[in-house]
Structure formats: structure tokens, C-alpha cells
PDB file of N, CA and C in Angstrom:
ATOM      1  N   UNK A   1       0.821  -1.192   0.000  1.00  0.00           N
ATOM      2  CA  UNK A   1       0.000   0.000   0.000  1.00  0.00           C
ATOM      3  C   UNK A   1       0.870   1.264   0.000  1.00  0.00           C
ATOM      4  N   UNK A   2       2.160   1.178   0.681  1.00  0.00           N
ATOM      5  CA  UNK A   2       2.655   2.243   1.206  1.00  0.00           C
ATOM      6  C   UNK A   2       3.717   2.659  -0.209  1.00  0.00           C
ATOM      7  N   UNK A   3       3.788   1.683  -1.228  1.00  0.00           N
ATOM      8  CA  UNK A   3       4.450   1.702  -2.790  1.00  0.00           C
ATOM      9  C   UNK A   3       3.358   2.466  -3.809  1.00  0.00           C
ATOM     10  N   UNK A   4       2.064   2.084  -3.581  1.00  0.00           N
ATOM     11  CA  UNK A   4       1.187   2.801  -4.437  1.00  0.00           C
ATOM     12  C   UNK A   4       1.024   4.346  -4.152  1.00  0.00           C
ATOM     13  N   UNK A   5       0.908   4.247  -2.905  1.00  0.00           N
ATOM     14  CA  UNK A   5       0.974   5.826  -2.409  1.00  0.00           C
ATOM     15  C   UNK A   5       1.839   6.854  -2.596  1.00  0.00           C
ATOM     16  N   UNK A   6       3.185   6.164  -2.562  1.00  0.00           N
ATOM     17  CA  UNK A   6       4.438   7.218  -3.111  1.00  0.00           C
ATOM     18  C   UNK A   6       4.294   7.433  -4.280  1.00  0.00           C
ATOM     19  N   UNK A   7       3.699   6.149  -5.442  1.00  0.00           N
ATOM     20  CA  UNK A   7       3.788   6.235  -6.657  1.00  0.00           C
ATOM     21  C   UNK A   7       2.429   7.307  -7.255  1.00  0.00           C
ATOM     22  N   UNK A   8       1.471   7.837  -6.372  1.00  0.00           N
ATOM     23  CA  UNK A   8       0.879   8.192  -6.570  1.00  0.00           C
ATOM     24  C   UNK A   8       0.981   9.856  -5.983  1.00  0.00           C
ATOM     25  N   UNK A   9       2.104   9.990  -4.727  1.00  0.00           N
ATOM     26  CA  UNK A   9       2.386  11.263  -4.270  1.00  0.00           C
ATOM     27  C   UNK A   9       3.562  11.836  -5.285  1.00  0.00           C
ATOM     28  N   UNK A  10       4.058  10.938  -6.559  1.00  0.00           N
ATOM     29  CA  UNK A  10       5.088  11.510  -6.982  1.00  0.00           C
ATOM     30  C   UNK A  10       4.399  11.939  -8.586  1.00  0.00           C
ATOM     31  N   UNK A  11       3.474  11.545  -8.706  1.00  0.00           N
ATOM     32  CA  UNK A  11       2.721  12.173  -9.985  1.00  0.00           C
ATOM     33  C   UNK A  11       2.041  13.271  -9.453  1.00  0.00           C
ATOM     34  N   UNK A  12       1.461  13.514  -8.256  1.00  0.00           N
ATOM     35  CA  UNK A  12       0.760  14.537  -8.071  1.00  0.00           C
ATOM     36  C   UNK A  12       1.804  15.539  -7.529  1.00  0.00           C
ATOM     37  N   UNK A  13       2.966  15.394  -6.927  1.00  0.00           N
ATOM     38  CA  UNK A  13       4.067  16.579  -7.077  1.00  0.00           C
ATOM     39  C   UNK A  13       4.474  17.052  -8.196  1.00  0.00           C
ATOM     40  N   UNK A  14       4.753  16.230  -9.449  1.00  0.00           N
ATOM     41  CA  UNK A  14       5.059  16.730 -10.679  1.00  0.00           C
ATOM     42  C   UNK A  14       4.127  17.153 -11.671  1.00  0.00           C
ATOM     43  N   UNK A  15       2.687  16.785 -11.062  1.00  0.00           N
ATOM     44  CA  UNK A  15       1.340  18.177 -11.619  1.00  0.00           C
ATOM     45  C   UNK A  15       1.050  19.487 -10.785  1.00  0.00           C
ATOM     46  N   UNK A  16       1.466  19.276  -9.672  1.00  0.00           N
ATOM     47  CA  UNK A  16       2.163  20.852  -8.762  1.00  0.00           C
ATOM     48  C   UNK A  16       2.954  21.562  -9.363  1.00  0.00           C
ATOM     49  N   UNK A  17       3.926  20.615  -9.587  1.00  0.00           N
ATOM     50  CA  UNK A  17       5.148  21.817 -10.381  1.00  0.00           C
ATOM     51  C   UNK A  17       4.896  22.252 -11.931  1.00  0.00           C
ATOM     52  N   UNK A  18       4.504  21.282 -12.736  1.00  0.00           N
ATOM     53  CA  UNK A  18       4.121  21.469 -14.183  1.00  0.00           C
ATOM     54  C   UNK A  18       3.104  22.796 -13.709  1.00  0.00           C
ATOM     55  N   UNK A  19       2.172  22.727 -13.112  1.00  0.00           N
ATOM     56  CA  UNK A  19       0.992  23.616 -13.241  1.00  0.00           C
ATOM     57  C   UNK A  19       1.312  24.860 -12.833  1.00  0.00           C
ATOM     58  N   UNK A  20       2.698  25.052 -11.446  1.00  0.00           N
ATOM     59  CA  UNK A  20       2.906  26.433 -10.799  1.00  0.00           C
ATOM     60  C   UNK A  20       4.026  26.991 -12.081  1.00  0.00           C
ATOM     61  N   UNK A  21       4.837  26.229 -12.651  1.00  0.00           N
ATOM     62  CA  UNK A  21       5.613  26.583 -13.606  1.00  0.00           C
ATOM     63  C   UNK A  21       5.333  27.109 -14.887  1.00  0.00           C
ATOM     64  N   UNK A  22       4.183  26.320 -15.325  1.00  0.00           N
ATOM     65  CA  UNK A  22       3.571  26.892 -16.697  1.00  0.00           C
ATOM     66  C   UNK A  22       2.445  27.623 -16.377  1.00  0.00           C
ATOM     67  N   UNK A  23       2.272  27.832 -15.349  1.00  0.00           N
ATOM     68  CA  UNK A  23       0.677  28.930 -15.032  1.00  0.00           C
ATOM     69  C   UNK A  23      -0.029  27.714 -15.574  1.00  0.00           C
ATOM     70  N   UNK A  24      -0.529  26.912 -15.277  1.00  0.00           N
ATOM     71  CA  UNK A  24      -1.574  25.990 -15.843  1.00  0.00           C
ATOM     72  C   UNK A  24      -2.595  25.524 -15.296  1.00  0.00           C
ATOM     73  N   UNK A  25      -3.651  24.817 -15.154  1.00  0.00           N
ATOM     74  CA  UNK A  25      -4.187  23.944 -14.439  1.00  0.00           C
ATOM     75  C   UNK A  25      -4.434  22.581 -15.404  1.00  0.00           C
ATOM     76  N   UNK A  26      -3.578  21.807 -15.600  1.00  0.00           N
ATOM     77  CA  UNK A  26      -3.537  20.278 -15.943  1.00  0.00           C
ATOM     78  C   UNK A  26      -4.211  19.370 -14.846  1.00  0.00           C
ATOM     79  N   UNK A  27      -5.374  19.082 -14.581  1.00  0.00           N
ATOM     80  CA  UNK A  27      -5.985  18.073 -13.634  1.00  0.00           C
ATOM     81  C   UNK A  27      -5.428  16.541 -13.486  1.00  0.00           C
ATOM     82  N   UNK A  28      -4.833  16.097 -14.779  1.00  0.00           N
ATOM     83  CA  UNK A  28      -4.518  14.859 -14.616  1.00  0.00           C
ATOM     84  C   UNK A  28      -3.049  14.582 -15.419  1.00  0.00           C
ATOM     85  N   UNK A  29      -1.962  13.666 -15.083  1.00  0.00           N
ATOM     86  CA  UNK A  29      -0.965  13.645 -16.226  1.00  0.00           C
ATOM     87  C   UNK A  29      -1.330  13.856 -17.334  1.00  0.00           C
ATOM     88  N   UNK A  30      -2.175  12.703 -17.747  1.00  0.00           N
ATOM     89  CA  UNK A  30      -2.528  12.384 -18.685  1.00  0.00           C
ATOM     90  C   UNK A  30      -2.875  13.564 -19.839  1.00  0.00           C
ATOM     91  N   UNK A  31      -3.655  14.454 -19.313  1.00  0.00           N
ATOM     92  CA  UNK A  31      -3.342  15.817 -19.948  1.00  0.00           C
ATOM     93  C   UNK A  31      -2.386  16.041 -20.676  1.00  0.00           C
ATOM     94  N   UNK A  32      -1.648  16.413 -20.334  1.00  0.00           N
ATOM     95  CA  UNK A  32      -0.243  16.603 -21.326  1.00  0.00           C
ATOM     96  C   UNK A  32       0.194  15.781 -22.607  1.00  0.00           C
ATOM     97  N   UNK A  33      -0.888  14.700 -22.716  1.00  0.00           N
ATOM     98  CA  UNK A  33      -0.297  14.116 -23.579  1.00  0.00           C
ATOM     99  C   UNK A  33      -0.469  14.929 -25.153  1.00  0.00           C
ATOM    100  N   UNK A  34      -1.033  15.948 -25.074  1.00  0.00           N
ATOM    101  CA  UNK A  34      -0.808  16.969 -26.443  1.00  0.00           C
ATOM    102  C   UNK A  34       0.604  18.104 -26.635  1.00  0.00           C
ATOM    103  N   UNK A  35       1.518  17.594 -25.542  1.00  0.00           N
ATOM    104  CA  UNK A  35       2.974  18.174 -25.802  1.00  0.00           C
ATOM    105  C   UNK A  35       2.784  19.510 -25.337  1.00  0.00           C
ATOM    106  N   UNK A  36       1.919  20.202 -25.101  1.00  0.00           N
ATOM    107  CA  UNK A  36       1.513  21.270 -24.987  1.00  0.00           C
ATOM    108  C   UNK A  36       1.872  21.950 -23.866  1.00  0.00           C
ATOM    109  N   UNK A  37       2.287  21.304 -22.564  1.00  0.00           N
ATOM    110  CA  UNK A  37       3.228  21.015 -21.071  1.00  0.00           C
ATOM    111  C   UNK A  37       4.338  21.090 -21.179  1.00  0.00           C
ATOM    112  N   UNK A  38       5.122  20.010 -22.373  1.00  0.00           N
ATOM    113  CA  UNK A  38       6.694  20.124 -22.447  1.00  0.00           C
ATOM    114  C   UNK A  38       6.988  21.709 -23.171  1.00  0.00           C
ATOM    115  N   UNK A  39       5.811  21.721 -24.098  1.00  0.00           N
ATOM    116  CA  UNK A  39       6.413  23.239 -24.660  1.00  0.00           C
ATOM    117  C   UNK A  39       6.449  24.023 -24.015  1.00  0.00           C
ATOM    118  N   UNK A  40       5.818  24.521 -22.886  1.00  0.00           N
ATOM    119  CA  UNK A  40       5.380  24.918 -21.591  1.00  0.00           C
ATOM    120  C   UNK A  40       6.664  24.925 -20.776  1.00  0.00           C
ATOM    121  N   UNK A  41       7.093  24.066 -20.554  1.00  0.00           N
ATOM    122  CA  UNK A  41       8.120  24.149 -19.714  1.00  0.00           C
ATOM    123  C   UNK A  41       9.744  24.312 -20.251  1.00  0.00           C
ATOM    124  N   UNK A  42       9.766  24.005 -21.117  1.00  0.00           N
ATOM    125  CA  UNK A  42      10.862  24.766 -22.426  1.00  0.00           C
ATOM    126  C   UNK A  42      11.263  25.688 -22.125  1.00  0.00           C
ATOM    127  N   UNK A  43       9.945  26.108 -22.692  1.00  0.00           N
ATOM    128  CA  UNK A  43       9.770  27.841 -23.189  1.00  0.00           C
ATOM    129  C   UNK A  43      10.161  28.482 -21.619  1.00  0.00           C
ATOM    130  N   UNK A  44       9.521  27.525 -20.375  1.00  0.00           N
ATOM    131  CA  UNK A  44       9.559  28.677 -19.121  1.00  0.00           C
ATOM    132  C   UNK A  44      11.181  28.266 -18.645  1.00  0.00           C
ATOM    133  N   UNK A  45      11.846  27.543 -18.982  1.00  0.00           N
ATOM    134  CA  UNK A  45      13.313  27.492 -18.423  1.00  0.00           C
ATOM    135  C   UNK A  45      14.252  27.900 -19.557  1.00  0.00           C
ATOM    136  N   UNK A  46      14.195  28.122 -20.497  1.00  0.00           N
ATOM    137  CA  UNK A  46      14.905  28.726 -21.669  1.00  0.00           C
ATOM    138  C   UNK A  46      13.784  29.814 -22.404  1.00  0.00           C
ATOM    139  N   UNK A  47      13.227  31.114 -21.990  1.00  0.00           N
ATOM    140  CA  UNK A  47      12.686  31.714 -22.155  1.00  0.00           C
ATOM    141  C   UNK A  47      13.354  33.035 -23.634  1.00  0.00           C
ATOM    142  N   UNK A  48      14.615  32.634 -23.725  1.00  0.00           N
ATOM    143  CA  UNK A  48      15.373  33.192 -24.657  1.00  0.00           C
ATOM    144  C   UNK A  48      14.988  32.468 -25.845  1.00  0.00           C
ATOM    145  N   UNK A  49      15.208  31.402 -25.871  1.00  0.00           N
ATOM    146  CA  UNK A  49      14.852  30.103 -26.890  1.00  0.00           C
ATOM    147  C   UNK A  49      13.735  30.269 -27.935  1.00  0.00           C
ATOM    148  N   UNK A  50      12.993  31.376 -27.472  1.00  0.00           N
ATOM    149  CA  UNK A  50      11.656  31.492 -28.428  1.00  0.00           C
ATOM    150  C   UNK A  50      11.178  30.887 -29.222  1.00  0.00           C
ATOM    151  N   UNK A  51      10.256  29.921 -28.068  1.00  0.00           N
ATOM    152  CA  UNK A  51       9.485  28.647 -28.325  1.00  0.00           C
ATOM    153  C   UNK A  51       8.305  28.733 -29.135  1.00  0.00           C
ATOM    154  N   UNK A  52       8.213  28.654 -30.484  1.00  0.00           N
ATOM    155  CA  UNK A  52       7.030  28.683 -31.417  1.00  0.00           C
ATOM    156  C   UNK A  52       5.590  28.450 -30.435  1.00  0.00           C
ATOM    157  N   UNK A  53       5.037  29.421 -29.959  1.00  0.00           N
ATOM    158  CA  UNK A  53       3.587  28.701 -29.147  1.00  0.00           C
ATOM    159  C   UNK A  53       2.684  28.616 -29.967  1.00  0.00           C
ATOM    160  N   UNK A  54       2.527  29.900 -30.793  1.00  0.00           N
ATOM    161  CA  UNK A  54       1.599  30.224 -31.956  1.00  0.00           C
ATOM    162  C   UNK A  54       1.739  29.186 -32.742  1.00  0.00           C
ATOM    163  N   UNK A  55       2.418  28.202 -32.905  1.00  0.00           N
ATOM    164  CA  UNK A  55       2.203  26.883 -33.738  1.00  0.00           C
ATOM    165  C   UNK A  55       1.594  25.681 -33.246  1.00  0.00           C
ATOM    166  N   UNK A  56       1.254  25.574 -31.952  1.00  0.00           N
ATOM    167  CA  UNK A  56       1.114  24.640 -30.700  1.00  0.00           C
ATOM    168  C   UNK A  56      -0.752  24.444 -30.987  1.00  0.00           C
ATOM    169  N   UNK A  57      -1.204  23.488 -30.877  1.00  0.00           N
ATOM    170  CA  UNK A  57      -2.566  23.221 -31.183  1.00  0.00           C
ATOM    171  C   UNK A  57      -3.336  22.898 -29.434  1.00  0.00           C
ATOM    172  N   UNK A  58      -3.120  24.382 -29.101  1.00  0.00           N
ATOM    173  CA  UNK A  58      -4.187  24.168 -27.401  1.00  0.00           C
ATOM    174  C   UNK A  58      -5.413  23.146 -27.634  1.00  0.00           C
ATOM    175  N   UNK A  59      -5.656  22.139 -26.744  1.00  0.00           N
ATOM    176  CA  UNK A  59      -6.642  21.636 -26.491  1.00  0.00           C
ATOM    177  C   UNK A  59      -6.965  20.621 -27.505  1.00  0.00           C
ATOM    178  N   UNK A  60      -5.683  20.413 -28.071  1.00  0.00           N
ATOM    179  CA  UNK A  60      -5.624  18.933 -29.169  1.00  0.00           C
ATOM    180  C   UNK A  60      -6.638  18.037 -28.855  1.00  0.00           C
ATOM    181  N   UNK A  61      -7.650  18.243 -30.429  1.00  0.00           N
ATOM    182  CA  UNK A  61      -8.274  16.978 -30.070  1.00  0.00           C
ATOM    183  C   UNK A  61      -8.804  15.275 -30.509  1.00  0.00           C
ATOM    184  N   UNK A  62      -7.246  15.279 -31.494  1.00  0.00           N
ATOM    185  CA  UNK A  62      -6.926  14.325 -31.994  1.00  0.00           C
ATOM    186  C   UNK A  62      -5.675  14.097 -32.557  1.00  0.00           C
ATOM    187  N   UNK A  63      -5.363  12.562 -32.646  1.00  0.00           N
ATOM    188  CA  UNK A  63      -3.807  12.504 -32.627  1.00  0.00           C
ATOM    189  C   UNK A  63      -3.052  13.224 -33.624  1.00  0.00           C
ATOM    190  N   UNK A  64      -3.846  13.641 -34.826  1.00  0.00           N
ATOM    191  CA  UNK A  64      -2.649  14.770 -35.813  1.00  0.00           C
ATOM    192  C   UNK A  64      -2.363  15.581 -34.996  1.00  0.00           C
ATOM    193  N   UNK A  65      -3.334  16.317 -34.128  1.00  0.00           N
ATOM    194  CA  UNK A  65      -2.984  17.671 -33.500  1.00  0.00           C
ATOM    195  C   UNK A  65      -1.927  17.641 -32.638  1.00  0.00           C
ATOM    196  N   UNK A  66      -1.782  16.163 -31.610  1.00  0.00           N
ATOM    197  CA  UNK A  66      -1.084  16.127 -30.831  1.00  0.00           C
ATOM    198  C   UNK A  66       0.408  15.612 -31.565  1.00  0.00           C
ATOM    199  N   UNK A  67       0.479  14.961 -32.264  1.00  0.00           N
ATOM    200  CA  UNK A  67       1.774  14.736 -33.328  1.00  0.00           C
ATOM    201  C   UNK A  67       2.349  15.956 -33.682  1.00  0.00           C
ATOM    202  N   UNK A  68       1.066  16.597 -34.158  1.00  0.00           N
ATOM    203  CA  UNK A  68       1.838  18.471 -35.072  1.00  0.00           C
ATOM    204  C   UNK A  68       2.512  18.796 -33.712  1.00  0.00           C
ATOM    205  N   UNK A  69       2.412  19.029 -32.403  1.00  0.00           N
ATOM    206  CA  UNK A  69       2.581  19.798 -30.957  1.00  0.00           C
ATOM    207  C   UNK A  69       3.886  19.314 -30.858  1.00  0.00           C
ATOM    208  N   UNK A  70       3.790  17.304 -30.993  1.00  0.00           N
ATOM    209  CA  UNK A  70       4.943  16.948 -30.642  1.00  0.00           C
ATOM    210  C   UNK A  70       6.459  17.326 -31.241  1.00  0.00           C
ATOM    211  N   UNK A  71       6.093  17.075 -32.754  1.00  0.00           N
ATOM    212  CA  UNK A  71       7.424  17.746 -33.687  1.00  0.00           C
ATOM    213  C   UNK A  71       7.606  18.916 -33.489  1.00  0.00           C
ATOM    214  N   UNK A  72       6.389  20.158 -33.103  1.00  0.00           N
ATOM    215  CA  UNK A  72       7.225  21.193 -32.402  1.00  0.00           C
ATOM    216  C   UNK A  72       7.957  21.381 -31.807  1.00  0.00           C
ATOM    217  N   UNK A  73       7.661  20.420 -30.302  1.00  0.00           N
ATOM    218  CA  UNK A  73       8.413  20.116 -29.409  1.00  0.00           C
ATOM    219  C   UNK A  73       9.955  19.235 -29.706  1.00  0.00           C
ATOM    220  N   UNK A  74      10.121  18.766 -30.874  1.00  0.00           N
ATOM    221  CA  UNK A  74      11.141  18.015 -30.783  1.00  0.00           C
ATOM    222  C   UNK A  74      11.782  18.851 -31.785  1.00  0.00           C
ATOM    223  N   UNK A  75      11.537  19.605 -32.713  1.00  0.00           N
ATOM    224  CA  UNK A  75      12.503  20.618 -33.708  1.00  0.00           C
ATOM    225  C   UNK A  75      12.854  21.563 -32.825  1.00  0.00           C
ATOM    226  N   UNK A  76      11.914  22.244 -31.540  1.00  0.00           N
ATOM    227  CA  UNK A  76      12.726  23.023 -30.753  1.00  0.00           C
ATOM    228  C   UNK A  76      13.850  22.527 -30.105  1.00  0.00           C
ATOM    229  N   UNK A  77      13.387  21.001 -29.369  1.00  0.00           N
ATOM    230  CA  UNK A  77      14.849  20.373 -29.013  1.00  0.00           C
ATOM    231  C   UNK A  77      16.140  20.478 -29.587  1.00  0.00           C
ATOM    232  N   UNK A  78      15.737  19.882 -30.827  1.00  0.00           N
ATOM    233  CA  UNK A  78      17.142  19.721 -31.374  1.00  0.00           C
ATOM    234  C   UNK A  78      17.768  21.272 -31.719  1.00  0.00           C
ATOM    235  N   UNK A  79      16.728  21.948 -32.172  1.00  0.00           N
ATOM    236  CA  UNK A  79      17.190  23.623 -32.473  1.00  0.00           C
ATOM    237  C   UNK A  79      18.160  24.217 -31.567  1.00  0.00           C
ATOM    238  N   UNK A  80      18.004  23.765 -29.697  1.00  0.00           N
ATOM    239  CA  UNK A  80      18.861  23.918 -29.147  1.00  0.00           C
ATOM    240  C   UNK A  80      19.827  23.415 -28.572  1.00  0.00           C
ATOM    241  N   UNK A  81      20.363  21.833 -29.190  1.00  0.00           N
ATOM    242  CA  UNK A  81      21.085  21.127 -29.344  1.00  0.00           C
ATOM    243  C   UNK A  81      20.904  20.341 -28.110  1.00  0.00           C
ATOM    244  N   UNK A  82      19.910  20.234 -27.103  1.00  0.00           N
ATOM    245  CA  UNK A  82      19.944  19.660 -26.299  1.00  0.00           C
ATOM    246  C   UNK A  82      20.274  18.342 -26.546  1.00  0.00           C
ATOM    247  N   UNK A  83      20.445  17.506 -25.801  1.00  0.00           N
ATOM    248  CA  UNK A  83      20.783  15.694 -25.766  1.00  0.00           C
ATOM    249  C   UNK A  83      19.657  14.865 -25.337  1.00  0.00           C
ATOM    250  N   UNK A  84      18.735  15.099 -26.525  1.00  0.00           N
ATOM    251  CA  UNK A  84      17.265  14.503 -25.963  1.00  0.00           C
ATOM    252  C   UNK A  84      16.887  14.203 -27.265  1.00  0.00           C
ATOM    253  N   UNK A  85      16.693  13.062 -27.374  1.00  0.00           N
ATOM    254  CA  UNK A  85      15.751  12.200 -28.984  1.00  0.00           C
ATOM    255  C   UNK A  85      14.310  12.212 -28.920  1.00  0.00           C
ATOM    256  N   UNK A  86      13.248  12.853 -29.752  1.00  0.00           N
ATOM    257  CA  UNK A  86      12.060  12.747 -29.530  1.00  0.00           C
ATOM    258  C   UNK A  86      11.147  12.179 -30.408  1.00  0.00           C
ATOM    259  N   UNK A  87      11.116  10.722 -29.909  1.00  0.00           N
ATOM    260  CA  UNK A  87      10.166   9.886 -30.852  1.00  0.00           C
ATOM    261  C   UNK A  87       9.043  10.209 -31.340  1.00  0.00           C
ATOM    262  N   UNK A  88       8.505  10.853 -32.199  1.00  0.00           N
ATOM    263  CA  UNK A  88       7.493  11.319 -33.082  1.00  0.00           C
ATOM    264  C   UNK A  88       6.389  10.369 -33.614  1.00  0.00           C
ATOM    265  N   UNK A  89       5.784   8.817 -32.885  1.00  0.00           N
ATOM    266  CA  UNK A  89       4.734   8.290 -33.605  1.00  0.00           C
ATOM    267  C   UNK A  89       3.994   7.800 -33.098  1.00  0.00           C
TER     268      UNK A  89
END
């Protein structure tokens, strides 16, 4: 019991921080799965980086939309040479 609980106090710390960091309210991980969070948090720790948002499809509501979000998210990666591969499918 006391394994489910951590595993469950450590997703809801990292929707604390996603949400105080990006000004957001994400209710569930799962949310994020439109990339729309990572761009979010990019953009708020490399704020120089000028993270395409205006290309970002808020409130994706199907998997092209969330694919288009993701390759945003991963051409900004590489744009700033970070050391991060972002599987696109």
C-alpha cells in the first residue's frame, strides 16, 4: 500500500510543479499528452529560446494535433542542441 501511495504522491508533485511553472491547471498527467506542457516548460526554463507557441494546437483533439505539438516540441529540441531524442509516432 505504502508503494502505491508514493507512486501516486510523486505524480501529483510533478502536476504541482508542471501547473505552478507553466501557469496551468492540468488536472490529470494524462493531460499533457498533447505536448503542450513540455512546450510549456521549455519555453519557461529557456525563455530566450523562443518557443514557437503560436504553432502549438491548445486543447488537441486528436492525434494529428497532438503529433503536429509533438514535432514542435522536438525541432525546438534539437534547435537547441539539447541531448534529448524525440520519438514522433
Amino acid at each position: 500500500m505504502a508503494v502505491k501511495q508514493a507512486k501516486n504522491l510523486g505524480r501529483l508533485e510533478l502536476l504541482a510543479w508542471l501547473n505552478d511553472l507553466a501557469e496551468t491547471d492540468y488536472p490529470k498527467i494524462e493531460a499533457c499528452s498533447d505536448a503542450v506542457g513540455f512546450c510549456q516548460v521549455l519555453d519557461a526554463i529557456a525563455p530566450s529560446s523562443q518557443m514557437p507557441m503560436h504553432r502549438l494546437r491548445f486543447n488537441a483533439s486528436n492525434r494529428d494535433d497532438r503529433e503536429r505539438n509533438l514535432r514542435t516540441f522536438a525541432a525546438h529540441v534539437s534547435k537547441l542542441r539539447l541531448p534529448y531524442q524525440v520519438d514522433v509516432t
